[in-house]
C-alpha atoms as a PDB file:
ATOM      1  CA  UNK A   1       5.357  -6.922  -2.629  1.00  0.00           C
ATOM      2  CA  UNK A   2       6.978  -9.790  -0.738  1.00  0.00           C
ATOM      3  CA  UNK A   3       8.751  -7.447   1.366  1.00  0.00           C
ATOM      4  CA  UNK A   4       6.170  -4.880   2.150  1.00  0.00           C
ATOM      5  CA  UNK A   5       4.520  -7.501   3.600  1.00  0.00           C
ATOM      6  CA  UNK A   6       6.930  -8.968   5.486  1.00  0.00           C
ATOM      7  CA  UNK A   7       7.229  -5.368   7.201  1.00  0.00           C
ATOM      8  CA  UNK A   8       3.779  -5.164   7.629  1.00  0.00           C
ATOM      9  CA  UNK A   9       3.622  -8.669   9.536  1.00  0.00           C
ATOM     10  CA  UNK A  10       6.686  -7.735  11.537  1.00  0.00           C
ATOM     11  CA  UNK A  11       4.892  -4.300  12.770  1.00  0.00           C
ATOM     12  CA  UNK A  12       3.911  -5.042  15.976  1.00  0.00           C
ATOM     13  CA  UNK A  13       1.622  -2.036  16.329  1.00  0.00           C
ATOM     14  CA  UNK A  14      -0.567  -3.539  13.856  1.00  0.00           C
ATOM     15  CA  UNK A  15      -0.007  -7.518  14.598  1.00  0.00           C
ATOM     16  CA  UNK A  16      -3.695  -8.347  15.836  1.00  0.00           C
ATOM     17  CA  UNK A  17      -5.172  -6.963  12.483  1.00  0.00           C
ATOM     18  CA  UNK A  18      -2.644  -9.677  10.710  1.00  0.00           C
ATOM     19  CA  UNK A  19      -3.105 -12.132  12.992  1.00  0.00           C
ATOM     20  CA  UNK A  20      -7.739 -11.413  12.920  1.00  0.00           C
ATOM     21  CA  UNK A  21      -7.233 -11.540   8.918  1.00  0.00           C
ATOM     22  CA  UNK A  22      -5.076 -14.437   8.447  1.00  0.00           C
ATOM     23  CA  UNK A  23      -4.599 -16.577  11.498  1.00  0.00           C
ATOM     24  CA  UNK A  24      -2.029 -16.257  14.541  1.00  0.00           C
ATOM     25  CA  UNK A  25       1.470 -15.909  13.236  1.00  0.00           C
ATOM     26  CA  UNK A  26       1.175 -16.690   9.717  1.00  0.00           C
ATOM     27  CA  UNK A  27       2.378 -15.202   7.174  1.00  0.00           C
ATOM     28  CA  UNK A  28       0.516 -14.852   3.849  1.00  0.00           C
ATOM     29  CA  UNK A  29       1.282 -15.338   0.371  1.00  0.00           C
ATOM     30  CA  UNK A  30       0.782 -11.635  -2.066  1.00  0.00           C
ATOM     31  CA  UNK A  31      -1.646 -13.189  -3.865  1.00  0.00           C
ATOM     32  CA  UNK A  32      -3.918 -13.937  -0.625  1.00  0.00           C
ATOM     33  CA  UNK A  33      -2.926 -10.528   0.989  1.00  0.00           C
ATOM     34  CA  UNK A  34      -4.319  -9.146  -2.102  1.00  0.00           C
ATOM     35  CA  UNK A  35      -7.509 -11.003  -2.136  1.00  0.00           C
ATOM     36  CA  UNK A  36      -7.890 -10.501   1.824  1.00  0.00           C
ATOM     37  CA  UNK A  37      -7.648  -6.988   2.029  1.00  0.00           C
ATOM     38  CA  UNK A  38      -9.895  -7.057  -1.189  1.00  0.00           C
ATOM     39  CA  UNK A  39     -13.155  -8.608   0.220  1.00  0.00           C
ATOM     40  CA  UNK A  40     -12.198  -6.979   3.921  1.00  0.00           C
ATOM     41  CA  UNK A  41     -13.171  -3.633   1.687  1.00  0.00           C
ATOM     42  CA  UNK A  42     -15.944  -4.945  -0.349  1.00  0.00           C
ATOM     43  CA  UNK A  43     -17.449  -5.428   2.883  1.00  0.00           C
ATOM     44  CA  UNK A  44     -17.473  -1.524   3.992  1.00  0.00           C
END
């Protein structure tokens, strides 16, 4: 999980979306990826 994340973050294609859900440039822990991406789909 750790490393699909840390390819994720690298990807600069899809940067801004990283950056819009968890601040410029920092890199998030699984557990608040997981909750992130969680209530960014609740929301749809």
């Amino acid at each position: 999980m750790e490393k699909a994340i840390m390819i994720g973050f690298l990807n600069k294609e899809t940067r801004s979306k990283w950056d819009g859900l968890f601040g410029s440039g920092r890199l998030p822990s699984p557990k608040e990826f997981i909750a992130a991406l969680s209530l960014k789909v609740a929301k749809r």
